[in-house]
PDB file of N, CA and C in Angstrom:
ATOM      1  N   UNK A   1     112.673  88.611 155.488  1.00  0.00           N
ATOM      2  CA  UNK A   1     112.423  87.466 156.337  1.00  0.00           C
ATOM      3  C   UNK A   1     110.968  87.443 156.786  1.00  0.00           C
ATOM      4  N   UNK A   2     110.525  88.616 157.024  1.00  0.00           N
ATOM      5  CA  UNK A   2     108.883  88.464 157.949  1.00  0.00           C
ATOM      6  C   UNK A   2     107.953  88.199 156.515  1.00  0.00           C
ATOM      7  N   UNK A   3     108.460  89.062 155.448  1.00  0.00           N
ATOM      8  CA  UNK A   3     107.451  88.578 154.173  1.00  0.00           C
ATOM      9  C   UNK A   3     107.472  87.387 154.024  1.00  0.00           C
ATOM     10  N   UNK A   4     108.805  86.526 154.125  1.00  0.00           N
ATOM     11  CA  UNK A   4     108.467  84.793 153.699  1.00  0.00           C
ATOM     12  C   UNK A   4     107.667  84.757 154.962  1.00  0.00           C
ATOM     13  N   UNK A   5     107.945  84.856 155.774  1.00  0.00           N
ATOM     14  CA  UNK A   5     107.449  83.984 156.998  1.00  0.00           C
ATOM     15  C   UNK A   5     105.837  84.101 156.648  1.00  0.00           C
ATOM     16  N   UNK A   6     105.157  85.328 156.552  1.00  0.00           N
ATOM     17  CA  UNK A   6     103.812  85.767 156.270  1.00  0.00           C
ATOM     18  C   UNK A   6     103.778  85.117 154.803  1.00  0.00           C
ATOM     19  N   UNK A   7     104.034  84.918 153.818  1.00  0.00           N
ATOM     20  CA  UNK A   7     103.445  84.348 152.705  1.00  0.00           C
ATOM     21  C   UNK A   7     103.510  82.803 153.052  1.00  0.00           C
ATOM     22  N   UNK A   8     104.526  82.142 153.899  1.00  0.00           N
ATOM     23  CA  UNK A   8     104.159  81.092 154.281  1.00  0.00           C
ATOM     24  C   UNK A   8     103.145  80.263 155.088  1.00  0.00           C
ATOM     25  N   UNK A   9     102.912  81.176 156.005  1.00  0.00           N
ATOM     26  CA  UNK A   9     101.621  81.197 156.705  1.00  0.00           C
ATOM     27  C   UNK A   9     100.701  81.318 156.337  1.00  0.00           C
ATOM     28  N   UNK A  10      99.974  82.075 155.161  1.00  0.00           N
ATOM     29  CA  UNK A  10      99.581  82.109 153.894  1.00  0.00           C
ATOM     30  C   UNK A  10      99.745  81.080 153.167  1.00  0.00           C
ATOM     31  N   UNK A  11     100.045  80.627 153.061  1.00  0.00           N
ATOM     32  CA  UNK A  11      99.741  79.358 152.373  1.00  0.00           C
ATOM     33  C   UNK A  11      99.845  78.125 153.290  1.00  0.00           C
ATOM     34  N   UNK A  12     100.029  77.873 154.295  1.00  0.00           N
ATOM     35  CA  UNK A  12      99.757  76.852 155.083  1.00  0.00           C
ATOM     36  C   UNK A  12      98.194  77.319 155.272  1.00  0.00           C
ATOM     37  N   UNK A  13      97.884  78.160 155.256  1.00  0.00           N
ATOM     38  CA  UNK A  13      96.349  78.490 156.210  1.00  0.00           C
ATOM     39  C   UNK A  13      95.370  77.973 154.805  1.00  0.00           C
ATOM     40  N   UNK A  14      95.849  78.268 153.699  1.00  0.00           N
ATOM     41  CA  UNK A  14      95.463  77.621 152.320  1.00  0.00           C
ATOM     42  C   UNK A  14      95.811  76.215 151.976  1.00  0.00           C
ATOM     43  N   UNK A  15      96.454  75.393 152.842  1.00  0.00           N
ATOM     44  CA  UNK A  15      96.094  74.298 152.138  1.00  0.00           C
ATOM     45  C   UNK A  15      95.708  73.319 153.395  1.00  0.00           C
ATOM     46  N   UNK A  16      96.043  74.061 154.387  1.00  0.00           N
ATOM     47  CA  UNK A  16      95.573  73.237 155.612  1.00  0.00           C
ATOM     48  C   UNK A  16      94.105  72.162 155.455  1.00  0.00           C
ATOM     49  N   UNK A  17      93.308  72.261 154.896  1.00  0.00           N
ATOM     50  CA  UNK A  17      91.793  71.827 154.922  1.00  0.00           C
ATOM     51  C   UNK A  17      92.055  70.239 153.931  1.00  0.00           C
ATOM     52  N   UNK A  18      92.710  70.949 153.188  1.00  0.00           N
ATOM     53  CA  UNK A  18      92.952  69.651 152.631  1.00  0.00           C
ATOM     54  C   UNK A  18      93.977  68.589 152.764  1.00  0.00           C
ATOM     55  N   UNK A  19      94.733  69.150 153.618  1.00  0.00           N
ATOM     56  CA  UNK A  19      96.000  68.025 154.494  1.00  0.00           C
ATOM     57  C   UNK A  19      95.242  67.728 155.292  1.00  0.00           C
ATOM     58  N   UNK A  20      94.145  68.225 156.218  1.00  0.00           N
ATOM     59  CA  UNK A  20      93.522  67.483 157.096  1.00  0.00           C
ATOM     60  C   UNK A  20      92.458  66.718 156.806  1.00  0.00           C
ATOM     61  N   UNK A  21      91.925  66.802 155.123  1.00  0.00           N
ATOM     62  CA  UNK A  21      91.193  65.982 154.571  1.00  0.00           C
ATOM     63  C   UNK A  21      92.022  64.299 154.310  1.00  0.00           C
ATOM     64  N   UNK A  22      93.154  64.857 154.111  1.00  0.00           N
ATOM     65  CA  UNK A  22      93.622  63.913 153.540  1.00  0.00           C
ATOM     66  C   UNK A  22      94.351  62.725 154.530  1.00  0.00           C
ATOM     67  N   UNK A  23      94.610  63.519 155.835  1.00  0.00           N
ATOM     68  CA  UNK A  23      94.856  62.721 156.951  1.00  0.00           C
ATOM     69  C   UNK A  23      93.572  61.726 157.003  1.00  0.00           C
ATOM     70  N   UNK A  24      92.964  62.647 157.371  1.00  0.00           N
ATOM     71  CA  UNK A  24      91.560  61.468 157.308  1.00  0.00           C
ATOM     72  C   UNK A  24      91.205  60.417 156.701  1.00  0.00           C
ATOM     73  N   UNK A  25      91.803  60.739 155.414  1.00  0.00           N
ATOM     74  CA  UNK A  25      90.679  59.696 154.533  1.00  0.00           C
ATOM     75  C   UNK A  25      92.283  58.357 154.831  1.00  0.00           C
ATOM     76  N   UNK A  26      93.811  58.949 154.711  1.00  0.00           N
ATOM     77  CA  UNK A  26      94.535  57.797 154.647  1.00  0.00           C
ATOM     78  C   UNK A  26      94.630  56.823 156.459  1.00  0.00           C
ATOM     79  N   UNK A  27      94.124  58.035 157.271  1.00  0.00           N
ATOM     80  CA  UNK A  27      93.711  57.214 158.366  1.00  0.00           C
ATOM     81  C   UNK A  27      92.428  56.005 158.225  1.00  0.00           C
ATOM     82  N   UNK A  28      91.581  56.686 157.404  1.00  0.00           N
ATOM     83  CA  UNK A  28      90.467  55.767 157.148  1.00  0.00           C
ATOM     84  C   UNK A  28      90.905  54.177 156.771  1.00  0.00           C
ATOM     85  N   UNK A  29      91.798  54.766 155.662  1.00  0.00           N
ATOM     86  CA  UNK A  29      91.863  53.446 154.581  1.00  0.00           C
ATOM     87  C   UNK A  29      93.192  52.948 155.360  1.00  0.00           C
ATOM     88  N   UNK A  30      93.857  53.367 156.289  1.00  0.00           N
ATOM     89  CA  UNK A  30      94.349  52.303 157.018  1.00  0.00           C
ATOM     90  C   UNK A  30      93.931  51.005 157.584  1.00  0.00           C
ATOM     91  N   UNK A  31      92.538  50.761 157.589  1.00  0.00           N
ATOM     92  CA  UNK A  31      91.979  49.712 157.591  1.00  0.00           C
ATOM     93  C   UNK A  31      92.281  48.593 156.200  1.00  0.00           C
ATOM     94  N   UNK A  32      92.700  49.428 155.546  1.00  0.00           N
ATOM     95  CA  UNK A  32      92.855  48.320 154.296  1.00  0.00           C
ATOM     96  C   UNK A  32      94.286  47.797 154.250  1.00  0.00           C
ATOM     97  N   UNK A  33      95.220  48.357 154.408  1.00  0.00           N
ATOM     98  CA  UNK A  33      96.682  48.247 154.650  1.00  0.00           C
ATOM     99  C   UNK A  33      97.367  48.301 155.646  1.00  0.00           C
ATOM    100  N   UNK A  34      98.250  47.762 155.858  1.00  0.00           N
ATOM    101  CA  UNK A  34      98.505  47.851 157.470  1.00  0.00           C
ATOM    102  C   UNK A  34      99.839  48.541 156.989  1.00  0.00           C
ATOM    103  N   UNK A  35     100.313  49.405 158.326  1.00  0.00           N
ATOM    104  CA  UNK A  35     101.373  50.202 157.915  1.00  0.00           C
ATOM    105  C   UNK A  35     102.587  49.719 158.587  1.00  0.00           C
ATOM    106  N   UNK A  36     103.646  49.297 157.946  1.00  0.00           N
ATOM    107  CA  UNK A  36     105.001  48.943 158.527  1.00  0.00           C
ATOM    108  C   UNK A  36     105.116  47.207 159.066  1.00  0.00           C
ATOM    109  N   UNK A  37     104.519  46.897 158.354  1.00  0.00           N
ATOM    110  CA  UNK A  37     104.299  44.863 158.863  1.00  0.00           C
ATOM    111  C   UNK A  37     103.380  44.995 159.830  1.00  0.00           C
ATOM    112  N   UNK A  38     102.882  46.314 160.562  1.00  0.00           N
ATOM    113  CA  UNK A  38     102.351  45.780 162.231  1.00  0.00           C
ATOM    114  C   UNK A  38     100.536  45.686 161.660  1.00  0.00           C
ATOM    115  N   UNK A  39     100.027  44.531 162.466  1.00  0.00           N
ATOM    116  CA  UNK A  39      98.464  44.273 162.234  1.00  0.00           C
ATOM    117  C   UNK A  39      97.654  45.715 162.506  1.00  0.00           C
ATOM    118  N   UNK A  40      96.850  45.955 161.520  1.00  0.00           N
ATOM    119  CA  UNK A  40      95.780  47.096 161.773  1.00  0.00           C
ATOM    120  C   UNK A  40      94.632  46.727 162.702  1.00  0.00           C
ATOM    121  N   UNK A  41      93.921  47.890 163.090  1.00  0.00           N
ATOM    122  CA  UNK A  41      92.860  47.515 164.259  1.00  0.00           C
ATOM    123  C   UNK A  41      92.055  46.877 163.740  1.00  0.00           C
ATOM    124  N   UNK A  42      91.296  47.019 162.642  1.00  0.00           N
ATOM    125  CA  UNK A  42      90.309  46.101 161.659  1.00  0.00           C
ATOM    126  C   UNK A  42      90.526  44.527 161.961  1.00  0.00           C
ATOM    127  N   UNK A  43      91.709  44.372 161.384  1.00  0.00           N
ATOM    128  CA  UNK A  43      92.307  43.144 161.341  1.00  0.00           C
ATOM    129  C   UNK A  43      92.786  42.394 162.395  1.00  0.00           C
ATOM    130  N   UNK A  44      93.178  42.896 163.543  1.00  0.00           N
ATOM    131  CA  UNK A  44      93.143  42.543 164.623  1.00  0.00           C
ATOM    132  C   UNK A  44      91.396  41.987 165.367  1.00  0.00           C
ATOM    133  N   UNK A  45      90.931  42.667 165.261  1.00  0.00           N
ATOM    134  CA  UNK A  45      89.860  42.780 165.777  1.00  0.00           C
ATOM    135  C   UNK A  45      89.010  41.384 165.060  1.00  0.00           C
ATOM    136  N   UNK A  46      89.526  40.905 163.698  1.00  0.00           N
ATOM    137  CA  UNK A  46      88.857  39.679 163.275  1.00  0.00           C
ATOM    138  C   UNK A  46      89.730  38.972 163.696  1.00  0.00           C
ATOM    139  N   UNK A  47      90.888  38.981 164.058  1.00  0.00           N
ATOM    140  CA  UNK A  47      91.036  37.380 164.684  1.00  0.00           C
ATOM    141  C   UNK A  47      91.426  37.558 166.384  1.00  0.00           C
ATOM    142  N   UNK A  48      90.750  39.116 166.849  1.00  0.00           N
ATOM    143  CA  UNK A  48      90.198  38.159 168.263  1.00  0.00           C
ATOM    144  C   UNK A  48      88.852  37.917 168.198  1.00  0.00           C
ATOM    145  N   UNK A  49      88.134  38.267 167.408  1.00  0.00           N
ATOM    146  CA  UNK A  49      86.642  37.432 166.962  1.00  0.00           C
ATOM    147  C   UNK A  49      86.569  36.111 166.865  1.00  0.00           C
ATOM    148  N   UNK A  50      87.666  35.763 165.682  1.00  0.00           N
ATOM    149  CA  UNK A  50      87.713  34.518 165.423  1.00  0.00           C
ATOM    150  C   UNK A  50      88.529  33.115 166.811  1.00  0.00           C
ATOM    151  N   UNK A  51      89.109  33.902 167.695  1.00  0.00           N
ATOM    152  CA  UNK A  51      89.762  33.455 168.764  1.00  0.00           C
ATOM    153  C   UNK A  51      88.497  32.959 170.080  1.00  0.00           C
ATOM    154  N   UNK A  52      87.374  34.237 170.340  1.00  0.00           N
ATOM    155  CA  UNK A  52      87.048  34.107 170.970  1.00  0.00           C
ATOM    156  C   UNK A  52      85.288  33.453 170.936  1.00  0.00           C
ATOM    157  N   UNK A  53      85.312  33.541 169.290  1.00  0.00           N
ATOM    158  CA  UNK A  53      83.807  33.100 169.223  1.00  0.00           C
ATOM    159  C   UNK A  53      82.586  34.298 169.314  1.00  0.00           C
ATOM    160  N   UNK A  54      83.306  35.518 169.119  1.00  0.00           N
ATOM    161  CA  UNK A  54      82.026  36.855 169.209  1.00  0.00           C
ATOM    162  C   UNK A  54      82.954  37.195 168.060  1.00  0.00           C
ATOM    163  N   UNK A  55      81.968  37.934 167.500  1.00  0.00           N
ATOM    164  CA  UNK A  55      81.450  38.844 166.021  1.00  0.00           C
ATOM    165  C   UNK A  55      81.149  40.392 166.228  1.00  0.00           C
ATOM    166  N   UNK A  56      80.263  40.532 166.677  1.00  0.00           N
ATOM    167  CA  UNK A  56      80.438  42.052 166.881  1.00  0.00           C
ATOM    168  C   UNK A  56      81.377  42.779 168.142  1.00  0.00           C
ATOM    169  N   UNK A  57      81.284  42.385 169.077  1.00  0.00           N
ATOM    170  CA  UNK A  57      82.099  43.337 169.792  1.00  0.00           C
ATOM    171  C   UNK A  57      83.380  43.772 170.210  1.00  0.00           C
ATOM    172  N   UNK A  58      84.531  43.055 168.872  1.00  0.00           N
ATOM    173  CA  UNK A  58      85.698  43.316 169.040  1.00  0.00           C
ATOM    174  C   UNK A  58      85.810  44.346 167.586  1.00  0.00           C
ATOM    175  N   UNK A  59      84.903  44.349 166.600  1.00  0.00           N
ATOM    176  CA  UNK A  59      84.086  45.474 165.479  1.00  0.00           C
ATOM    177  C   UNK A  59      83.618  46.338 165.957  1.00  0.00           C
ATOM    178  N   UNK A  60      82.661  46.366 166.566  1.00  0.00           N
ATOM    179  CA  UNK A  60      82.116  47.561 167.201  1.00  0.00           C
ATOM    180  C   UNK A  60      83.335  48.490 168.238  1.00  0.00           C
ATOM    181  N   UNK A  61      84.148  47.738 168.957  1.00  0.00           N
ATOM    182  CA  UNK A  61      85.214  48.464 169.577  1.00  0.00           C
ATOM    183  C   UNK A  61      85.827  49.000 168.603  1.00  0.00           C
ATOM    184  N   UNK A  62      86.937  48.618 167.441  1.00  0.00           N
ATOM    185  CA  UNK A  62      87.417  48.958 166.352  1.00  0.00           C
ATOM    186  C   UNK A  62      86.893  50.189 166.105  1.00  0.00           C
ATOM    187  N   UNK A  63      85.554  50.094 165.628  1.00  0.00           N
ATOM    188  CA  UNK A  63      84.872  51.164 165.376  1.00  0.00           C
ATOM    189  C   UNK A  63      84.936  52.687 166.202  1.00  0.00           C
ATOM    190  N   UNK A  64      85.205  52.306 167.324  1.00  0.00           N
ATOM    191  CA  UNK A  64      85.156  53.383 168.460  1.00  0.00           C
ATOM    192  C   UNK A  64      86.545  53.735 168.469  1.00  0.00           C
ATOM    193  N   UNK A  65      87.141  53.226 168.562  1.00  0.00           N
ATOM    194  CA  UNK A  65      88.741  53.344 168.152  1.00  0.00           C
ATOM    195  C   UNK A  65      88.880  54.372 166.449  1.00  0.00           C
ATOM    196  N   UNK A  66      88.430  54.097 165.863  1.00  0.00           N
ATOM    197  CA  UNK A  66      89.021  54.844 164.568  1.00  0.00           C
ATOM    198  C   UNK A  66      88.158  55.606 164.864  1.00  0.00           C
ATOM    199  N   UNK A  67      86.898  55.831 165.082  1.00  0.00           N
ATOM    200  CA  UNK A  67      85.977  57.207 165.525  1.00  0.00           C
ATOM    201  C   UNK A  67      86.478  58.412 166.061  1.00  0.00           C
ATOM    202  N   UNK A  68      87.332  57.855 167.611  1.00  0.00           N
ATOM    203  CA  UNK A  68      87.632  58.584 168.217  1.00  0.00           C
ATOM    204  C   UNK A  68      88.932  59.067 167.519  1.00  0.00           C
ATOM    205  N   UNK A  69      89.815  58.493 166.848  1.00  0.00           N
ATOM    206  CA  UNK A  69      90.793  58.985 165.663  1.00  0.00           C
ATOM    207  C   UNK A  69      90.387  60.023 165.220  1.00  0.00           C
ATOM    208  N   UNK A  70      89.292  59.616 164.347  1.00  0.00           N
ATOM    209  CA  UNK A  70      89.144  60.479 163.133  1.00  0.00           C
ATOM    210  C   UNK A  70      88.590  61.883 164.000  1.00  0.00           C
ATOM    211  N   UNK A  71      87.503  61.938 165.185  1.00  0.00           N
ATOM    212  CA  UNK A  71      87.628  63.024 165.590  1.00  0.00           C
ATOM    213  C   UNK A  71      88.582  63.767 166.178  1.00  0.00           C
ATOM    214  N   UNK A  72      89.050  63.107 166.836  1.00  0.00           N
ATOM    215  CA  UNK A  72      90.834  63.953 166.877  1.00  0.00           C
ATOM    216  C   UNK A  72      91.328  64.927 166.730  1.00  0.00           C
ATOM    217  N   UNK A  73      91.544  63.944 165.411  1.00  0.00           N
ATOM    218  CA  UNK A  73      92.052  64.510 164.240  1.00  0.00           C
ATOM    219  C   UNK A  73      91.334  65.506 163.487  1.00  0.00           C
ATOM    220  N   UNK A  74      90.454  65.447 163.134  1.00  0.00           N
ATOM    221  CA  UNK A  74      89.345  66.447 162.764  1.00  0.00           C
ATOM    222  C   UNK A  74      89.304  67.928 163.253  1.00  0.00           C
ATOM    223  N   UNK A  75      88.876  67.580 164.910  1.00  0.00           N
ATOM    224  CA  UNK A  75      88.846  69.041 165.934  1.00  0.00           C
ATOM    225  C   UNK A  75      90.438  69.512 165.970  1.00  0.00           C
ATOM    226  N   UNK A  76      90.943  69.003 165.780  1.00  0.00           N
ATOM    227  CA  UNK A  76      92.501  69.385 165.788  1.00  0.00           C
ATOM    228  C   UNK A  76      92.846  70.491 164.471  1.00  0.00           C
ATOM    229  N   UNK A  77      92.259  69.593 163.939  1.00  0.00           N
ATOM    230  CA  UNK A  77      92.309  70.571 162.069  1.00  0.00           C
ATOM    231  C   UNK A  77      91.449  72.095 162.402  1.00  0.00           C
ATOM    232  N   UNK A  78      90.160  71.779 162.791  1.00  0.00           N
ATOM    233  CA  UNK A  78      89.701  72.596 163.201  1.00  0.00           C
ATOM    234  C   UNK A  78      90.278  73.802 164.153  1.00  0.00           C
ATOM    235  N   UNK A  79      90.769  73.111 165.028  1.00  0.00           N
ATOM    236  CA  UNK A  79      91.727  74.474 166.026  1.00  0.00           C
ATOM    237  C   UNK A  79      92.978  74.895 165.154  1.00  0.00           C
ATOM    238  N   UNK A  80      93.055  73.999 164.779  1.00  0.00           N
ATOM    239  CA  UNK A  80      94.888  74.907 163.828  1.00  0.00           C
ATOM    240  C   UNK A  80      94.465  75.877 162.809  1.00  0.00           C
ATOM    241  N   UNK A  81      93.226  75.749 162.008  1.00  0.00           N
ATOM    242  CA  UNK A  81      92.657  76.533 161.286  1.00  0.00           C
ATOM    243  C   UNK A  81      91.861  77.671 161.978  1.00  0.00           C
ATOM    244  N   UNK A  82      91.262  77.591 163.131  1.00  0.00           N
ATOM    245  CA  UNK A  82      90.879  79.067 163.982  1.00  0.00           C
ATOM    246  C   UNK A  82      92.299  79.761 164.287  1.00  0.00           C
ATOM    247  N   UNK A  83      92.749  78.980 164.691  1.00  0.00           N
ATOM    248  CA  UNK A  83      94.571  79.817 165.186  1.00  0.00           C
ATOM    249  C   UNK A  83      94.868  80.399 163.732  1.00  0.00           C
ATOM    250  N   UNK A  84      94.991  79.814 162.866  1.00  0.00           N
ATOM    251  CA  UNK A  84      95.404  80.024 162.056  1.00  0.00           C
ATOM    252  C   UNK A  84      95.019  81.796 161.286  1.00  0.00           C
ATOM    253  N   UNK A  85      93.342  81.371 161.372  1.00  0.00           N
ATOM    254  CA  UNK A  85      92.513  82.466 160.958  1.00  0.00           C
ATOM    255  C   UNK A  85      92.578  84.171 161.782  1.00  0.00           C
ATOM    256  N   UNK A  86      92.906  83.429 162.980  1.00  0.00           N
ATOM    257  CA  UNK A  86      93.157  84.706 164.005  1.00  0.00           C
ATOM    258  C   UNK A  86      94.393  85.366 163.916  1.00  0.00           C
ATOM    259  N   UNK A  87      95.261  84.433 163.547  1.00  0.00           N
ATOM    260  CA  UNK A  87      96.455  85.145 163.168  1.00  0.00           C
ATOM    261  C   UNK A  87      96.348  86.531 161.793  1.00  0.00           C
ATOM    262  N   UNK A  88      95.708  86.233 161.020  1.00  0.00           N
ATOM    263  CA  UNK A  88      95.382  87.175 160.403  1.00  0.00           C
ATOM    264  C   UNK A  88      95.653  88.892 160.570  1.00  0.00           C
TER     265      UNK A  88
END
């Protein structure tokens, strides 16, 4: 039982970098698709542009919005992978 458990951990600590690559990039390109019928922030964000008569600053918010996502998400990867490493 402790050998699976340790070869599993072992290999989560091995592929971790790239599940958190990959979060990223399909968080990214959530801008292109919206997930489950509901409007994405991108897309939202052009038609309260188009509602209110401004152009950049419902984009530029967007922007700050998936930013603060993607770092997140990022430093998060980052701490599960120090935990991870210390476990060692």
């Amino acid at each position: 039982m402790t050998i699976n458990l340790a070869y599993q951990l072992r290999k989560s600590q091995n592929i971790l970098p790239a599940l958190v690559n990959e979060s990223s990039a399909l968080l990214k390109d959530s801008s292109l698709v919206s997930t489950i019928g509901v409007t994405d922030l991108l897309r939202r964000a052009y038609i309260v542009g188009a509602e209110k008569y401004i152009a950049f600053e419902p984009l530029i918010f967007a922007a700050v919005i998936y930013y603060l996502m993607i770092m997140t998400l990022t430093l998060g990867g980052y701490a599960l992978e120090r935990r991870l490493q210390r476990s060692d």
